[in-house]
C-alpha atoms as a PDB file:
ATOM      1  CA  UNK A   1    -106.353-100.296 129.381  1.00  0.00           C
ATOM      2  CA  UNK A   2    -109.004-100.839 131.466  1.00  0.00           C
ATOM      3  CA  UNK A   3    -112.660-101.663 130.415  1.00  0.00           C
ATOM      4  CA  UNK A   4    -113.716 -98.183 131.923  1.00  0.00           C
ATOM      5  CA  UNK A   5    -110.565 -96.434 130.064  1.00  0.00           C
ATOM      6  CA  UNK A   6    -111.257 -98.035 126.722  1.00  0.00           C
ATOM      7  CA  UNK A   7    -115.079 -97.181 127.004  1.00  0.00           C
ATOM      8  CA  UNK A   8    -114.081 -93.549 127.742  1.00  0.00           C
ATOM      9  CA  UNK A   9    -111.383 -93.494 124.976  1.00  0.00           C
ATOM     10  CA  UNK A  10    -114.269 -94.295 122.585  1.00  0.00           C
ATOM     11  CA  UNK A  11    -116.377 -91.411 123.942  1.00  0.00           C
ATOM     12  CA  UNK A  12    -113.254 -88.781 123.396  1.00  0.00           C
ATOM     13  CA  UNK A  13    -112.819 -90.159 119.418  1.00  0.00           C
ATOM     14  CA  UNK A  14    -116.441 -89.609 119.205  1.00  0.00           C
ATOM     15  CA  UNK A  15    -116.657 -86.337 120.245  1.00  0.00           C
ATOM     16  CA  UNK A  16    -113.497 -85.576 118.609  1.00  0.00           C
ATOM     17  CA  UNK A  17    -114.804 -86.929 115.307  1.00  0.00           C
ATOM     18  CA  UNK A  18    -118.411 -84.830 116.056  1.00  0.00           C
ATOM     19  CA  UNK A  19    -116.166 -81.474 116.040  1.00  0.00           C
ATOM     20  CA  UNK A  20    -114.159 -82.214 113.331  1.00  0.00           C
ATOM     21  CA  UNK A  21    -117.697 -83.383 111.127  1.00  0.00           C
ATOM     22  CA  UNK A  22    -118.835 -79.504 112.301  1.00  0.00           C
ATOM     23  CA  UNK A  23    -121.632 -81.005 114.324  1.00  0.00           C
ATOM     24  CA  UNK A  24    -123.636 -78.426 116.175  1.00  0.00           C
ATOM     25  CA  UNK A  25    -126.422 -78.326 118.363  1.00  0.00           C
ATOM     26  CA  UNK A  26    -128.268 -76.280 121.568  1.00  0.00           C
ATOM     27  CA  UNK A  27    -129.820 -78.553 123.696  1.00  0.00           C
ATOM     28  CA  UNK A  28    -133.630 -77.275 124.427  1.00  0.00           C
ATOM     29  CA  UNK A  29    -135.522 -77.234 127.347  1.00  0.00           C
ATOM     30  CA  UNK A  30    -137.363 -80.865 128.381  1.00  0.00           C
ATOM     31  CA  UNK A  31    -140.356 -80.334 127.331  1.00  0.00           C
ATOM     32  CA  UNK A  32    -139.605 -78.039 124.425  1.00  0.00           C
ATOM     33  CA  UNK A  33    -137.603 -81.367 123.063  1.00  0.00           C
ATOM     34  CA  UNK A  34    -140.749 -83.501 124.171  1.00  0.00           C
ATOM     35  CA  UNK A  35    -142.595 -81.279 121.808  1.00  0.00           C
ATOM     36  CA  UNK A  36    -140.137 -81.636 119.315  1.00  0.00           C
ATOM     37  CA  UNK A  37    -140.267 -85.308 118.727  1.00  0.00           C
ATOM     38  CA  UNK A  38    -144.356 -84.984 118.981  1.00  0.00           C
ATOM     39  CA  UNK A  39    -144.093 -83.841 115.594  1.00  0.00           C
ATOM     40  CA  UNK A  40    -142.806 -87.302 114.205  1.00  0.00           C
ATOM     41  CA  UNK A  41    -145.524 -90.387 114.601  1.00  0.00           C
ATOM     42  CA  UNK A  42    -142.080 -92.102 114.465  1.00  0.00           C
ATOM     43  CA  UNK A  43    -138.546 -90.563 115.038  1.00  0.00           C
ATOM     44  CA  UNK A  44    -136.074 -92.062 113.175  1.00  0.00           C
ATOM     45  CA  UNK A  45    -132.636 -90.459 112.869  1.00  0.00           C
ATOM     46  CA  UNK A  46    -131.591 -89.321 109.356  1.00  0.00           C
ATOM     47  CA  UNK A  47    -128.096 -88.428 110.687  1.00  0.00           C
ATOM     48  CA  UNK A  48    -125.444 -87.683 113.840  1.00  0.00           C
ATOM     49  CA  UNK A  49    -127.034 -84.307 115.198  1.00  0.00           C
ATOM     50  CA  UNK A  50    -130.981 -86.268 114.946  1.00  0.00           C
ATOM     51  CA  UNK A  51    -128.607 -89.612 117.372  1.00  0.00           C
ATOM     52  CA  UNK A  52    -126.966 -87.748 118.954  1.00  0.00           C
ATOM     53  CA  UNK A  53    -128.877 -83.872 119.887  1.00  0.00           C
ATOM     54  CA  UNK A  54    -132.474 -84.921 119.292  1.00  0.00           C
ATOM     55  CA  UNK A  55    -131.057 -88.577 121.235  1.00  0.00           C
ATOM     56  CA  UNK A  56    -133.709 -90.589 118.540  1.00  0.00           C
ATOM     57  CA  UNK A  57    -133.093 -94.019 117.547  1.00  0.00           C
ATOM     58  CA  UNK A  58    -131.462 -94.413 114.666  1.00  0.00           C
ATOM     59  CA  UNK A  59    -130.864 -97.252 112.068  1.00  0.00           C
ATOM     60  CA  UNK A  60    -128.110 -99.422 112.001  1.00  0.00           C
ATOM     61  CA  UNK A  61    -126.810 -97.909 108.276  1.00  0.00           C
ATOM     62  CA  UNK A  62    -125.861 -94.508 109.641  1.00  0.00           C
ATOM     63  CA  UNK A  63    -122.724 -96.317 111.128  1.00  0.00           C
ATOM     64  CA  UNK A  64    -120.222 -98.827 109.211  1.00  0.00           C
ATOM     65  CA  UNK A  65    -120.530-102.256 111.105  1.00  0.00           C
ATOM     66  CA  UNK A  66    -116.887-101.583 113.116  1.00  0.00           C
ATOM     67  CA  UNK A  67    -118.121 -98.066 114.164  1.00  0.00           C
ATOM     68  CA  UNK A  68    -121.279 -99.066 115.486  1.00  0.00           C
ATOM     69  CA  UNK A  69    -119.439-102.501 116.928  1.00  0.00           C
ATOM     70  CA  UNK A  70    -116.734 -99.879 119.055  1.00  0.00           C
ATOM     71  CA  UNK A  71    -119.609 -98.048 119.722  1.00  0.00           C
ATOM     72  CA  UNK A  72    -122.189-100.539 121.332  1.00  0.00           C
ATOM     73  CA  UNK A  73    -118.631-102.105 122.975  1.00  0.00           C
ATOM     74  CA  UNK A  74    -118.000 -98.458 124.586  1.00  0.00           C
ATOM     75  CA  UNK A  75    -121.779 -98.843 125.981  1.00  0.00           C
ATOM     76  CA  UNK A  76    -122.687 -95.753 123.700  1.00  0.00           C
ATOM     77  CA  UNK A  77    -125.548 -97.256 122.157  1.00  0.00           C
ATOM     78  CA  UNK A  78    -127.406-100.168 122.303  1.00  0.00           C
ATOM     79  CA  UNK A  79    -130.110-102.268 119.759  1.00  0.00           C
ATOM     80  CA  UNK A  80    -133.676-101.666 120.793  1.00  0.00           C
ATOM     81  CA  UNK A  81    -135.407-103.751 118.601  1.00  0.00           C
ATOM     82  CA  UNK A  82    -135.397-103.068 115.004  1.00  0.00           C
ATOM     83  CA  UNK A  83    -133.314-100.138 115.743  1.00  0.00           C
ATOM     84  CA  UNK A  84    -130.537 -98.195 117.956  1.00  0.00           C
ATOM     85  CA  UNK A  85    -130.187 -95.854 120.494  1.00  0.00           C
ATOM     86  CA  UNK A  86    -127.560 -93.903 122.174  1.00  0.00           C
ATOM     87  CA  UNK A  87    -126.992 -93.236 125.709  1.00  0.00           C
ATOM     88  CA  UNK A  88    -125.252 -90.370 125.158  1.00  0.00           C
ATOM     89  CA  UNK A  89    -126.149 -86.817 123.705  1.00  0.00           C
ATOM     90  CA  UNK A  90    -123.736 -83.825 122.910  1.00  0.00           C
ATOM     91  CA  UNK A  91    -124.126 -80.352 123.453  1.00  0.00           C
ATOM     92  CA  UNK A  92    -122.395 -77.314 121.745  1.00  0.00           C
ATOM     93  CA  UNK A  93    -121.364 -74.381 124.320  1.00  0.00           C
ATOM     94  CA  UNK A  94    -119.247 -71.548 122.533  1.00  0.00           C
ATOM     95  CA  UNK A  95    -118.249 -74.219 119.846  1.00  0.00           C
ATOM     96  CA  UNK A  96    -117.041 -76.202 122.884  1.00  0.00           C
ATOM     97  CA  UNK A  97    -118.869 -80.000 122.880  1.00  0.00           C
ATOM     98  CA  UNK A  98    -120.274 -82.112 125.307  1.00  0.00           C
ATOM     99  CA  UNK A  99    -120.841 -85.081 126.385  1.00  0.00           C
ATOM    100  CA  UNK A 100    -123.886 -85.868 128.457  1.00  0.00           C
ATOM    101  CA  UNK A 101    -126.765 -88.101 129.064  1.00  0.00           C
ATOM    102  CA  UNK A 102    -129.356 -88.575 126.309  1.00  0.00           C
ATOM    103  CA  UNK A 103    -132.849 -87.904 126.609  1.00  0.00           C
ATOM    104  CA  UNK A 104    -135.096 -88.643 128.721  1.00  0.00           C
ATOM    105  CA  UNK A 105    -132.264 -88.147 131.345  1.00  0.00           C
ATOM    106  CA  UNK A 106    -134.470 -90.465 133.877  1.00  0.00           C
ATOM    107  CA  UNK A 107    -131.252 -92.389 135.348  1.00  0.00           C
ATOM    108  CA  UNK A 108    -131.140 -91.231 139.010  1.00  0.00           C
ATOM    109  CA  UNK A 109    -127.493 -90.897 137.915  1.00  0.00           C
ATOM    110  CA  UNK A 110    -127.943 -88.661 134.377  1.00  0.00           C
ATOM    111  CA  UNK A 111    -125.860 -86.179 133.749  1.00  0.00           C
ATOM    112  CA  UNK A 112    -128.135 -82.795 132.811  1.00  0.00           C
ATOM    113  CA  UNK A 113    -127.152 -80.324 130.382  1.00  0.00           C
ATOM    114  CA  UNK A 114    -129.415 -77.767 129.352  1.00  0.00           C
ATOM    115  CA  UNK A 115    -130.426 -74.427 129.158  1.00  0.00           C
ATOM    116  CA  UNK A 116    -129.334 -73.956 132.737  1.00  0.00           C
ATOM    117  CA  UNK A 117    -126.240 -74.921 131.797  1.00  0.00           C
ATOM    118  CA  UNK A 118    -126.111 -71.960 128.938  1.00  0.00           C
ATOM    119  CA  UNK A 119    -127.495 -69.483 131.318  1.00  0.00           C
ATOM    120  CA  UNK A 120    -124.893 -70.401 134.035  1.00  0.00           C
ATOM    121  CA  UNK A 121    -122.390 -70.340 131.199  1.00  0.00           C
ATOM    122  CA  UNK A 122    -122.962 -66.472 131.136  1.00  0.00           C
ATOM    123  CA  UNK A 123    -122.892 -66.142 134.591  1.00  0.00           C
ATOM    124  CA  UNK A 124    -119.032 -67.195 135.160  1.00  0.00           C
ATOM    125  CA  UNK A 125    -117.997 -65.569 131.712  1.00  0.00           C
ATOM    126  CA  UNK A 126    -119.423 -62.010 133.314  1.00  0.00           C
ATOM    127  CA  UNK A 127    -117.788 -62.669 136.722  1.00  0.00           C
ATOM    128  CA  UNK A 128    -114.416 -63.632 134.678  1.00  0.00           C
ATOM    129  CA  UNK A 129    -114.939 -60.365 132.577  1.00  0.00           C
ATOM    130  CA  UNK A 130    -114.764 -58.415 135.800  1.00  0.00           C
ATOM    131  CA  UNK A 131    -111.992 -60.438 137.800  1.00  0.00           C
ATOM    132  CA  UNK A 132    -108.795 -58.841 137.643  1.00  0.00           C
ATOM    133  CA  UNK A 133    -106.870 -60.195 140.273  1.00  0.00           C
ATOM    134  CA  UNK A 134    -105.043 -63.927 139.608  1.00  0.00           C
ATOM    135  CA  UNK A 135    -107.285 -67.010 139.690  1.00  0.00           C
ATOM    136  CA  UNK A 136    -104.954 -69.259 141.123  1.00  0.00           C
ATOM    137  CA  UNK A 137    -107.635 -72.439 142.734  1.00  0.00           C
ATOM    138  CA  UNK A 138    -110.912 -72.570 141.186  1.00  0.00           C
ATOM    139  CA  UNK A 139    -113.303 -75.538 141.965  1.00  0.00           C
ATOM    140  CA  UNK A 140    -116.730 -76.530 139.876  1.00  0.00           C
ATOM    141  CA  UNK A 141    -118.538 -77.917 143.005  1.00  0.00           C
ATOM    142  CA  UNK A 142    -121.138 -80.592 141.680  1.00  0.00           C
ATOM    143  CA  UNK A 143    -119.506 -80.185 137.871  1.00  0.00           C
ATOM    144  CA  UNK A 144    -122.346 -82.732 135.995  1.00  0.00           C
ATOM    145  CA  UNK A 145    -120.713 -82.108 132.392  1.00  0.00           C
ATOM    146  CA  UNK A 146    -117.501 -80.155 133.186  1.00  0.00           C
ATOM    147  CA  UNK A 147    -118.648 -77.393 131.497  1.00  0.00           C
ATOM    148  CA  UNK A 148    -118.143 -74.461 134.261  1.00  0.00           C
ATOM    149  CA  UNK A 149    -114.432 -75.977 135.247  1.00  0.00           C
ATOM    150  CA  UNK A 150    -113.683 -76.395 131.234  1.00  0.00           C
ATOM    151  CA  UNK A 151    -114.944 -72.345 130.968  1.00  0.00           C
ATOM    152  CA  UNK A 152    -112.478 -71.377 134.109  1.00  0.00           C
ATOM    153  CA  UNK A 153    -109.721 -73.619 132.373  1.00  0.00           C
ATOM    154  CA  UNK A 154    -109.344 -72.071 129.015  1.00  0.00           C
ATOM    155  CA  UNK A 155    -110.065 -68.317 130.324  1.00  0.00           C
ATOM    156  CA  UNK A 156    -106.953 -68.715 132.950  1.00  0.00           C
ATOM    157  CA  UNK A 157    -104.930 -71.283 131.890  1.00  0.00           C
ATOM    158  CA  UNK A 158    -102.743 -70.497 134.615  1.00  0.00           C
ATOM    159  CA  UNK A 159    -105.027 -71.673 136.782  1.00  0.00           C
ATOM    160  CA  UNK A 160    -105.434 -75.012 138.871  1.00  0.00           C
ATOM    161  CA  UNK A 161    -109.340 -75.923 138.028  1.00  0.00           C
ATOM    162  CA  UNK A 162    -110.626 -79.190 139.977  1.00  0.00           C
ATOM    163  CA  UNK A 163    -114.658 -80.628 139.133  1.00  0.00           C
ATOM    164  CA  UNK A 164    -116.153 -82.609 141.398  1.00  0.00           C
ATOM    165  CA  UNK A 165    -119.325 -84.453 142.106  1.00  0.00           C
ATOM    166  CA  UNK A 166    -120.772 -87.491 143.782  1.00  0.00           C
ATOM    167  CA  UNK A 167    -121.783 -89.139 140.769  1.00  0.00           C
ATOM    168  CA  UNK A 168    -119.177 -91.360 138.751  1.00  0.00           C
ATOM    169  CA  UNK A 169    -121.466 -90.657 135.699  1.00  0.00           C
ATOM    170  CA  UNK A 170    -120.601 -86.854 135.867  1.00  0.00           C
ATOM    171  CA  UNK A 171    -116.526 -87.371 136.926  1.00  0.00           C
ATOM    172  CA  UNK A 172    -116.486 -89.796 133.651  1.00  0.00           C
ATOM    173  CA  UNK A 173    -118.115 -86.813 131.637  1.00  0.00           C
ATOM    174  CA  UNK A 174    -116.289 -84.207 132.497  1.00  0.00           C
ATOM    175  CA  UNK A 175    -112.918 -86.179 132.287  1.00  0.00           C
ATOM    176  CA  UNK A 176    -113.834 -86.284 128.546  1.00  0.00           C
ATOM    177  CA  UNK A 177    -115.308 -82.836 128.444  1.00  0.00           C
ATOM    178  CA  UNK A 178    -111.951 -81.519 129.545  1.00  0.00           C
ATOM    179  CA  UNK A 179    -109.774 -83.815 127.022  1.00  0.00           C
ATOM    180  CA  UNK A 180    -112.037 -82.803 124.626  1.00  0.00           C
ATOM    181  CA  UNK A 181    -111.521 -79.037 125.249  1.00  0.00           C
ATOM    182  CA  UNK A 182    -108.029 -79.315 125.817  1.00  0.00           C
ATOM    183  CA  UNK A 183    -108.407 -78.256 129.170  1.00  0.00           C
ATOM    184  CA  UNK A 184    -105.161 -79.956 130.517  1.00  0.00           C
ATOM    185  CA  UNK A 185    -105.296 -77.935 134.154  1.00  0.00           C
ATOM    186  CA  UNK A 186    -108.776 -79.585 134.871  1.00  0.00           C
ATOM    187  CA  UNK A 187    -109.051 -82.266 137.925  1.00  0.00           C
ATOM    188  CA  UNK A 188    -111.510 -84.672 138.129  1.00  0.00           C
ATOM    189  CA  UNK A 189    -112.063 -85.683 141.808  1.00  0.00           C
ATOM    190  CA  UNK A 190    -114.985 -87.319 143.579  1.00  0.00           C
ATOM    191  CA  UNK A 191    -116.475 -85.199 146.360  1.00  0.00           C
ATOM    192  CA  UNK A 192    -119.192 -84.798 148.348  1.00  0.00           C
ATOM    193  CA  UNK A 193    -119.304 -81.042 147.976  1.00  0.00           C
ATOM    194  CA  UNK A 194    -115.341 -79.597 148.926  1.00  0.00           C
ATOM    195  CA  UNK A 195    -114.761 -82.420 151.539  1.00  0.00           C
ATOM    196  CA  UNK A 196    -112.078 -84.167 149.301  1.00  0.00           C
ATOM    197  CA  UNK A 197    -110.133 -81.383 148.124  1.00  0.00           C
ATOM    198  CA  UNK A 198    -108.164 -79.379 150.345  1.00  0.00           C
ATOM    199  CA  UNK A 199    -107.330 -75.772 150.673  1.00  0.00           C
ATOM    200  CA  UNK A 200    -108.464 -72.230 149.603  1.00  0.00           C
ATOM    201  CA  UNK A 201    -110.187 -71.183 146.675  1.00  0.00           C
ATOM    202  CA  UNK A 202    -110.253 -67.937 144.332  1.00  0.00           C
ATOM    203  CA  UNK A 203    -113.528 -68.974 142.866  1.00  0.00           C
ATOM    204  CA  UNK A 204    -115.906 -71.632 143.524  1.00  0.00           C
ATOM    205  CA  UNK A 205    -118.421 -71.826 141.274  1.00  0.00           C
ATOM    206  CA  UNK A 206    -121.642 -74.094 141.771  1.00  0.00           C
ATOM    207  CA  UNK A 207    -125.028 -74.770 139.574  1.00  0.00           C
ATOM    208  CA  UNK A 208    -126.312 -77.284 141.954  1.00  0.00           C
ATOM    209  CA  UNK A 209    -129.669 -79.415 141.774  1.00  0.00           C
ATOM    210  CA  UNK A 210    -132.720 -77.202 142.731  1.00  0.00           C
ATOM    211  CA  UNK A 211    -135.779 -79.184 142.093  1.00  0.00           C
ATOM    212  CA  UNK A 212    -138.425 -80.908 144.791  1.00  0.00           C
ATOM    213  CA  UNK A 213    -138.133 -84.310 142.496  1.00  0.00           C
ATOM    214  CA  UNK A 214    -140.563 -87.270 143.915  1.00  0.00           C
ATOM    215  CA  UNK A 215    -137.801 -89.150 142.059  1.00  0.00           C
ATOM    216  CA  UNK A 216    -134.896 -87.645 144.429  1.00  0.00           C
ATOM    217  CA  UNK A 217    -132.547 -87.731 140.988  1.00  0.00           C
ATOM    218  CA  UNK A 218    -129.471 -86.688 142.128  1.00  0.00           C
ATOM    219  CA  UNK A 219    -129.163 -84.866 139.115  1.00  0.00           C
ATOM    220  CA  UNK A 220    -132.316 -82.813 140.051  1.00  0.00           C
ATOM    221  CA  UNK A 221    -132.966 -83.130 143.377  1.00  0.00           C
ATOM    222  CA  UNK A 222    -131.925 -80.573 145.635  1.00  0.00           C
ATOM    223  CA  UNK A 223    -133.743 -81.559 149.332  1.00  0.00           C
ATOM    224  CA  UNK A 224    -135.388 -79.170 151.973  1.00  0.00           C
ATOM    225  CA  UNK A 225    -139.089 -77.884 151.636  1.00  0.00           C
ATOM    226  CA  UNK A 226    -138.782 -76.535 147.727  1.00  0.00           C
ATOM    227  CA  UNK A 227    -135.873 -78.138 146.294  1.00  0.00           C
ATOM    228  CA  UNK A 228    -133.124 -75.506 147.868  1.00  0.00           C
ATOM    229  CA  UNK A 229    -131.689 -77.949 150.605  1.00  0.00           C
ATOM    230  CA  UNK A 230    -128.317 -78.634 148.636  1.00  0.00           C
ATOM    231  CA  UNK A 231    -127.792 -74.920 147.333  1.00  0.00           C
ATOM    232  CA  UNK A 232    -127.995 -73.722 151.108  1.00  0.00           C
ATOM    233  CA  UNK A 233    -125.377 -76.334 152.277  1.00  0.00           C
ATOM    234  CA  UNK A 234    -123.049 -75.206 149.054  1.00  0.00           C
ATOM    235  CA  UNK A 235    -122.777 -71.771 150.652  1.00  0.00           C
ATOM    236  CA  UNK A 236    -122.454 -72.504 154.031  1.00  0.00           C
ATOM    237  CA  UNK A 237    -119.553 -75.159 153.205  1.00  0.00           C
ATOM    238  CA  UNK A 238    -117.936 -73.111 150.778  1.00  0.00           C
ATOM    239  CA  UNK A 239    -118.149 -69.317 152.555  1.00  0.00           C
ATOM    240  CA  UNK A 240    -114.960 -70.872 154.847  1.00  0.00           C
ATOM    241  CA  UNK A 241    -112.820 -71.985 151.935  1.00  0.00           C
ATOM    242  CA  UNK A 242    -113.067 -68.375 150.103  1.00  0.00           C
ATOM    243  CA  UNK A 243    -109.593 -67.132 149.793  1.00  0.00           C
ATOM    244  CA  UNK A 244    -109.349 -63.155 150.598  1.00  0.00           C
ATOM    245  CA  UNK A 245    -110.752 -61.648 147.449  1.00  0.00           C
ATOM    246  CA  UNK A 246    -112.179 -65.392 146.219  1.00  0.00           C
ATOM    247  CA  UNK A 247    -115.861 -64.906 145.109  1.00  0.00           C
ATOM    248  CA  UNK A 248    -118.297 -67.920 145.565  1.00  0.00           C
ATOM    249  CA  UNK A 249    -120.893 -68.414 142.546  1.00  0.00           C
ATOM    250  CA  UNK A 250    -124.019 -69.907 142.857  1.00  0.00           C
ATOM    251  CA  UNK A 251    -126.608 -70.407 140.269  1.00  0.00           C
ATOM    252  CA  UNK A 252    -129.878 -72.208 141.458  1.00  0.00           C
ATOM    253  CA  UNK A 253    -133.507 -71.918 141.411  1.00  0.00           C
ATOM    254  CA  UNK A 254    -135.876 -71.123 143.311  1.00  0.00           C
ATOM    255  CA  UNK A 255    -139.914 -71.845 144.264  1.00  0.00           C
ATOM    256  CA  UNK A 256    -141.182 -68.491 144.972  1.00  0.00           C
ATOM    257  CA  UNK A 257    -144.077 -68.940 147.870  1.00  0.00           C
ATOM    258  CA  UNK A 258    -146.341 -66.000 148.535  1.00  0.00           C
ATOM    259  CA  UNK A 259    -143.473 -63.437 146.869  1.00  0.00           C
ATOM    260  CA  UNK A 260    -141.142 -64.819 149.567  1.00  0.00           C
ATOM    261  CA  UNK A 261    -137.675 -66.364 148.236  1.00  0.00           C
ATOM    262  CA  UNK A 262    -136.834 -69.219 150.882  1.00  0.00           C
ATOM    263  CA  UNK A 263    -133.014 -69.603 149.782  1.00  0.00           C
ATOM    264  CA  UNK A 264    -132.475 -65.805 150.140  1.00  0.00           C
ATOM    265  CA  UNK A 265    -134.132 -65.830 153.285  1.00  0.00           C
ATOM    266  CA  UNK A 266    -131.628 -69.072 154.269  1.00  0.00           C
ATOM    267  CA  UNK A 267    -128.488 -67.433 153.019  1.00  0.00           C
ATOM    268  CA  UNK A 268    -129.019 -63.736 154.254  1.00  0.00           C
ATOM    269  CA  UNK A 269    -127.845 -65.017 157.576  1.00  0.00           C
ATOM    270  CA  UNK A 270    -124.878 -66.338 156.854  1.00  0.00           C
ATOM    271  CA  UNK A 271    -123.425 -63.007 155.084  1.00  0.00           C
ATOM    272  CA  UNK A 272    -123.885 -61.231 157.578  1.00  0.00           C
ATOM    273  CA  UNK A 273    -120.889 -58.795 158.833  1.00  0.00           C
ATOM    274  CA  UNK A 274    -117.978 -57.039 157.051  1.00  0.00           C
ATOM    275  CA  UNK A 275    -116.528 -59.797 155.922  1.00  0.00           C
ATOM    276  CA  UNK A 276    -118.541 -60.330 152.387  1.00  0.00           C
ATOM    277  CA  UNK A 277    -120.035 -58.428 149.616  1.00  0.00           C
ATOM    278  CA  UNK A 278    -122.630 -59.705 148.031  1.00  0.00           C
ATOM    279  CA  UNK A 279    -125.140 -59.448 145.008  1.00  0.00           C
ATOM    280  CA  UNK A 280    -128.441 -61.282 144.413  1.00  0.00           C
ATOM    281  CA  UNK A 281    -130.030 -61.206 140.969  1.00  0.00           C
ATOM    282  CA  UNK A 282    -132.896 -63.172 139.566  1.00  0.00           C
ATOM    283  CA  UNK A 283    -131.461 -64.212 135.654  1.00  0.00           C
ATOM    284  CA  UNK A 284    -134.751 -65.727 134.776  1.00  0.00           C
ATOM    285  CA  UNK A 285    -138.047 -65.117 136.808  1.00  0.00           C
ATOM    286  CA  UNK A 286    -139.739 -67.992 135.529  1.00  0.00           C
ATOM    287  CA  UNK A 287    -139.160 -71.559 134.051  1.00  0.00           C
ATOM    288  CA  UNK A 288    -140.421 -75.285 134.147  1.00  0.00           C
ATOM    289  CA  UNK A 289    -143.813 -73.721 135.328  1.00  0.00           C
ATOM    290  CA  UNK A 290    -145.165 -76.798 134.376  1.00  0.00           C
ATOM    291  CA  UNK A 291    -143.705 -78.235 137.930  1.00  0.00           C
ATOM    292  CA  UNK A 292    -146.532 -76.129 139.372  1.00  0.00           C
ATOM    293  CA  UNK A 293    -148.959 -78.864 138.463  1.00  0.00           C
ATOM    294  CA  UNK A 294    -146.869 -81.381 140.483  1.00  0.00           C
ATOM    295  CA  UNK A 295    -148.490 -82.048 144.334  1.00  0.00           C
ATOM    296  CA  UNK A 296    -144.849 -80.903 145.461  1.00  0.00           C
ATOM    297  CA  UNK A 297    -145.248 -77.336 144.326  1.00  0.00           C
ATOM    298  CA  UNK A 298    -148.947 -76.658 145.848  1.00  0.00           C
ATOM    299  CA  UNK A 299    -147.463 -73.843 147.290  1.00  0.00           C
ATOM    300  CA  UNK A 300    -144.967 -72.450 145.196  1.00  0.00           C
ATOM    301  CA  UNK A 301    -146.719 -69.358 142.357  1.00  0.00           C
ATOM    302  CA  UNK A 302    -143.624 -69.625 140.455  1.00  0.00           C
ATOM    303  CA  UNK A 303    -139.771 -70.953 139.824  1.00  0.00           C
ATOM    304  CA  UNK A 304    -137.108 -68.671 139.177  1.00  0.00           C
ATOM    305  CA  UNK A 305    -133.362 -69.032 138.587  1.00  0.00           C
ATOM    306  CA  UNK A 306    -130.884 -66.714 140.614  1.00  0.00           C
ATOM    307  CA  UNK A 307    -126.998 -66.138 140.861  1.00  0.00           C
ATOM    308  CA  UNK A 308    -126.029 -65.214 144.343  1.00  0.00           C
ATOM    309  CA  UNK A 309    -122.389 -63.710 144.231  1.00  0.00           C
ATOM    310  CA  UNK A 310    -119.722 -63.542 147.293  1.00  0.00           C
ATOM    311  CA  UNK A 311    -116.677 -62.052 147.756  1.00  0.00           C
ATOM    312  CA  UNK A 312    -114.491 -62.077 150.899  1.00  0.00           C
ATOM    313  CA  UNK A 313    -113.238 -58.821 151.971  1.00  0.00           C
ATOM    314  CA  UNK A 314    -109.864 -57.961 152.484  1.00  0.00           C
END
């Protein structure tokens, strides 16, 4: 096996040894985990869920000497000094894990899970709950940790589920994810948006970057004025590759300036006509508010998250 194999090899055994241990944990908002570790004048992990939820170092005695060998091999963790840390955190969704980026995800290649993730979760669970008709192509456009291709996968296991993202990071995840899960009808392909996968779709499902990030992340960063460049692209590529009766799913956020909702305002356009249905629905009308402080928000009076929901006519 290859270096890259054998490193992600590691990361399955660990997750698989996490799920059969019964470790559980709901990953928190940034700054409600910032908050968190404010409480200790210094974190130190007493066990897995403190290493590998709360991400704090941890001493060298929670592991035998060969675990925590494979494990700084696998680039998992690494010595910091006096003690360890690891580079990767795990998430439980629907006593599904996860394997993502540990905190503070400040990589320009991290991969985010969050509560996002859990509210997007619900999103594609309500639009399976009222599909009827076959889901034969699905496609997770921008996947991060797999976790909306893994949900498609085991709900219709009949059905041919690809992830894809620009960032290796994210591809390597998911892979795992999707192992993990055994979610054997998921493909992992790189892709700038759909432009390496061919074909129709009978959902496409997307929970893209949304942010204005100084940084431009590519885990956060989502370009244009307010962060809703990348979301407005996502349904103007993917609106051509809806099979007849294939709905498009889109949860992103949005900076709200003077009441006005720019990627509404963006999209309306290109649904126009007989040939989609669509809803629009703010899910949450207001998180990170503490953005607002930053220079790139000046104008923005608040963030909300929104699914927008299309389905090609017959």
């Amino acid at each position: 096996m290859s270096a890259q194999e054998t490193s992600d090899r590691a990361l399955f055994e660990l997750g698989k040894r996490l799920l059969d241990s019964g470790y559980h944990f709901i990953t928190p908002t940034p700054l409600t985990h910032e908050r968190f570790l404010q409480r200790f004048a210094t974190p130190l992990a007493k066990d897995l869920r403190d290493v590998f939820g709360w991400s704090m170092p941890f001493p060298a005695e929670l592991f035998s000497a060969d675990e925590l060998a494979s494990l700084e091999q696998a680039g998992i963790v690494e010595r910091d000094g006096a003690v360890w840390r690891s580079h990767v955190r795990w998430s439980t969704l629907n006593d599904r894990l996860f394997a993502h980026s540990a905190f503070p995800t400040t990589a320009s290649d991290a991969v985010f899970f969050g509560p996002d993730t859990y509210r997007f979760a619900q999103a594609i669970e309500a639009q399976l709950q009222q599909r009827f008709s076959p889901i034969r192509r699905a496609v997770d456009i921008g996947c991060g940790s797999g976790a909306g291709a893994v949900l498609i996968a085991k709900a219709r296991p009949d059905a041919e589920v690809w992830a894809v993202d620009i960032n290796p990071q994210a591809l390597r995840m998911s892979a795992v994810n999707a192992e993990l899960a055994g979610a054997s009808n998921v493909s992992v392909y790189h892709s700038d948006l759909l432009a390496s996968v061919e074909g129709q779709f009978d959902l496409i499902i997307a929970n893209p970057p949304y942010m204005n990030d100084s940084q431009q992340r590519a885990y956060r960063h989502g370009g244009g004025a307010l962060g809703e460049g990348l979301s407005v692209r996502i349904v103007r590529e993917a609106l051509p590759r809806l099979e007849v009766g294939g709905t498009l799913l889109v949860y992103t956020g949005v900076a709200i300036v003077a009441g006005q909702d720019p990627f509404r305002e963006a999209v309306a356009p290109l649904l126009k006509g007989e040939r989609f249905g669509w809803t629009y629905r703010e899910l949450d009308p207001d998180v990170f508010s503490e953005e607002l402080l930053k220079p790139e928000y000046e104008r923005a009076e608040r963030i909300a998250v929104v699914a927008l929901t299309v389905t090609r006519e017959q």
